[in-house]
Protein backbone atom coordinates (compact mmCIF):
# COMPACT_ATOMS: atom_id res chain seq x y z
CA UNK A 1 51.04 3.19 79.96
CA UNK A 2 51.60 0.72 77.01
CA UNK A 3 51.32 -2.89 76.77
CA UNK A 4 51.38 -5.21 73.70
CA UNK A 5 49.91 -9.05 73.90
CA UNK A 6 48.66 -11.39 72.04
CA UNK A 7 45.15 -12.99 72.01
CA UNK A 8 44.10 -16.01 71.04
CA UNK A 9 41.38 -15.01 68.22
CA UNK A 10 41.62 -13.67 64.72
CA UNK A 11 42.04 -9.96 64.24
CA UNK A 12 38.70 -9.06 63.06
CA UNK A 13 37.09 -11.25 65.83
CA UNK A 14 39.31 -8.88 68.24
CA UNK A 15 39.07 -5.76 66.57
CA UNK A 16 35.05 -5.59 66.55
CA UNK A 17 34.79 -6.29 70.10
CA UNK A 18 37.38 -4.24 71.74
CA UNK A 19 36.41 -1.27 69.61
CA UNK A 20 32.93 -1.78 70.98
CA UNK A 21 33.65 0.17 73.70
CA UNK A 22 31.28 -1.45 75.63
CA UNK A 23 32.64 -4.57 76.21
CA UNK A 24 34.64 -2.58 78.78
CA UNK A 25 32.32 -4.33 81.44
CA UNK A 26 33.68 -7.17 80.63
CA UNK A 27 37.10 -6.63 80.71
CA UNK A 28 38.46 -3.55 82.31
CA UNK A 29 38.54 -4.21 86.13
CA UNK A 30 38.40 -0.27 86.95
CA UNK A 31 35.25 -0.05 84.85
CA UNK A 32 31.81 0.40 86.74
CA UNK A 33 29.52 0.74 83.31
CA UNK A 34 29.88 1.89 80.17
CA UNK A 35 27.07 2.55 77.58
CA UNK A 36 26.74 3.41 74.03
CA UNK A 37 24.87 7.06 74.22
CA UNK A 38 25.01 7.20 70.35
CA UNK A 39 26.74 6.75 67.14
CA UNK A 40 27.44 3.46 65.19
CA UNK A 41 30.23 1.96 66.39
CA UNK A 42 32.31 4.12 64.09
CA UNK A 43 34.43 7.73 64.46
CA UNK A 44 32.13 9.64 66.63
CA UNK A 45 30.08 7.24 68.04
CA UNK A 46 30.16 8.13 72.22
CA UNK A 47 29.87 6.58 75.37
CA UNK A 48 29.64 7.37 79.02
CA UNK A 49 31.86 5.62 81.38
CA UNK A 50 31.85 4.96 84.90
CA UNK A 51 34.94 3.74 86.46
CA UNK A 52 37.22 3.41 89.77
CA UNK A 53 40.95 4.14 90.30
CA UNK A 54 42.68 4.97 93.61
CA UNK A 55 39.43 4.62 95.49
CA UNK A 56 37.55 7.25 93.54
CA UNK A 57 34.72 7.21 91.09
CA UNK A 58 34.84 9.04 87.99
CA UNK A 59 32.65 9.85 84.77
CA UNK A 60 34.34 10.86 81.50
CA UNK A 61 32.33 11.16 78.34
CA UNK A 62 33.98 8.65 75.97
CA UNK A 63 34.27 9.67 71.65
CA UNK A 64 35.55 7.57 69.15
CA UNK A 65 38.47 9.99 67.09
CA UNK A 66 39.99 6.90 65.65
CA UNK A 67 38.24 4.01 63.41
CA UNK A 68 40.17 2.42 61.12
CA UNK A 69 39.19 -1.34 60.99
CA UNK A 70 40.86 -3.81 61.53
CA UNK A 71 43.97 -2.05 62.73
CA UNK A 72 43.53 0.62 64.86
CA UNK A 73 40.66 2.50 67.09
CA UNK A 74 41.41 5.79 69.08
CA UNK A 75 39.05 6.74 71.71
CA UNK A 76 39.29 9.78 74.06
CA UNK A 77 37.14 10.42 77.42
CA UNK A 78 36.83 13.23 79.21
CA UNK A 79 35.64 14.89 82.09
CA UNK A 80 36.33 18.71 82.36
CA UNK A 81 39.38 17.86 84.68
CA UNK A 82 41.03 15.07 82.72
CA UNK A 83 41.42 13.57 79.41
CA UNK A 84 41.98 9.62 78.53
CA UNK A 85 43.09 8.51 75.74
CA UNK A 86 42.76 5.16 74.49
CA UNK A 87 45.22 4.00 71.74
CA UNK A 88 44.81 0.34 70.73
CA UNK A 89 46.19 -1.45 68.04
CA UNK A 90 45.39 -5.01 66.43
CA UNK A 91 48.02 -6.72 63.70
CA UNK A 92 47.33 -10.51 62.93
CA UNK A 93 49.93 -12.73 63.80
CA UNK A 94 49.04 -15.20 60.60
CA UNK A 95 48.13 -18.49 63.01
CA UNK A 96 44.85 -16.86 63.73
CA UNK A 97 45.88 -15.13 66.72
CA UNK A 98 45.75 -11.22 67.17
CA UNK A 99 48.50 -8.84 68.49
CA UNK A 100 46.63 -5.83 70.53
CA UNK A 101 48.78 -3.14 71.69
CA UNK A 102 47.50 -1.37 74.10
CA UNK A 103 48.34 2.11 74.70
CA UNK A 104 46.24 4.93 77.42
CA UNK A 105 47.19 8.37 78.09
CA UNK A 106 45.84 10.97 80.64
CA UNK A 107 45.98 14.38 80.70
CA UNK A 108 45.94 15.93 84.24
CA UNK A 109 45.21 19.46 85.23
CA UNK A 110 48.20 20.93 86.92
CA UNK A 111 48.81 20.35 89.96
CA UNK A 112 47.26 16.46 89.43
CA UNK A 113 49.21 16.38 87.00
CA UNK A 114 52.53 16.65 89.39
CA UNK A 115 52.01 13.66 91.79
CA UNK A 116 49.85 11.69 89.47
CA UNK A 117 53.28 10.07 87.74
CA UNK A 118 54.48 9.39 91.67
CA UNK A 119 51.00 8.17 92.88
CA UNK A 120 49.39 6.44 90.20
CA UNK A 121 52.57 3.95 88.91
CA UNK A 122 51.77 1.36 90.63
CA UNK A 123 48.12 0.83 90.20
CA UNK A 124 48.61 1.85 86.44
CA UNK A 125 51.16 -1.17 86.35
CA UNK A 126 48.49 -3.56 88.14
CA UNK A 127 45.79 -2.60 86.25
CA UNK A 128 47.52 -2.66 82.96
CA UNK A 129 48.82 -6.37 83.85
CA UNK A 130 44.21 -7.05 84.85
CA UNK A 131 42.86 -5.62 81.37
CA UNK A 132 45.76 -8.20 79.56
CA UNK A 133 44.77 -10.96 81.58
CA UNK A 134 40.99 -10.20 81.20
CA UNK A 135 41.59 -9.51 77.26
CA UNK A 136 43.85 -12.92 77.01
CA UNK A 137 40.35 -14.82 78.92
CA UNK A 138 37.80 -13.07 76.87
CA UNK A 139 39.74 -14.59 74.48
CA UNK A 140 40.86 -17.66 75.83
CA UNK A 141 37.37 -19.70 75.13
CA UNK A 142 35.82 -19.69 71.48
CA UNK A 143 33.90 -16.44 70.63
């Protein structure tokens, strides 16, 4: 799943609080918590995340890979079972606002990994279109 959008805020503004992983609370509706257990901010700072999707509630163990500020921040959860992968992207715009693109992968075991393309589409569509509109109202009011 990939989406690019922009948000009204300058890129460092965006950067530092989206790569806060985090801020997830606030604006990823499938998120239930997520908590800093250590690191920095930077490549190998971790987090464990508790979130929702198709009715079910799952834990993956969130690592930074990726930490290259202002411009991009990799982060990859997983869980034994499954792997996320969070690819986002930030490039100013030059009028103060911030394009983010937003980019997840998951990694299935086998036979998951079958139906989840069939199964999962359509909530993976709706909750792609809920973290840009939650991103764009973070956003939307001065920071």
């Amino acid at each position: 799943m990939e989406r690019t959008f922009v948000l009204d805020a300058p890129l460092d503004t965006v950067f530092d609080y989206v790569a806060d992983f985090e801020n997830t609370n606030e604006w990823d509706p499938g998120t239930i918590e997520t908590r800093r257990t250590g690191g920095d901010g930077g490549v190998g700072t971790t987090y464990a995340n508790r979130s929702t999707f198709l009715g079910r509630e799952v834990e993956l163990a969130y690592e930074t890979i990726v930490h290259e500020r202002p411009h991009r921040v990799v982060l990859r959860g997983r869980n034994g079972r499954t792997t996320a992968t969070d690819d986002l992207g930030f490039v100013a715009e030059g009028d103060g606002r911030t394009r983010m693109t937003y980019r997840i992968t998951f990694d299935f075991p086998l036979l998951i990994g079958l139906v989840a393309p069939v199964v999962a589409r359509r909530p993976l569509r709706a909750l792609a279109r809920e973290v840009v509109e939650n991103l764009q109202g973070v956003f939307a009011t001065p920071r």
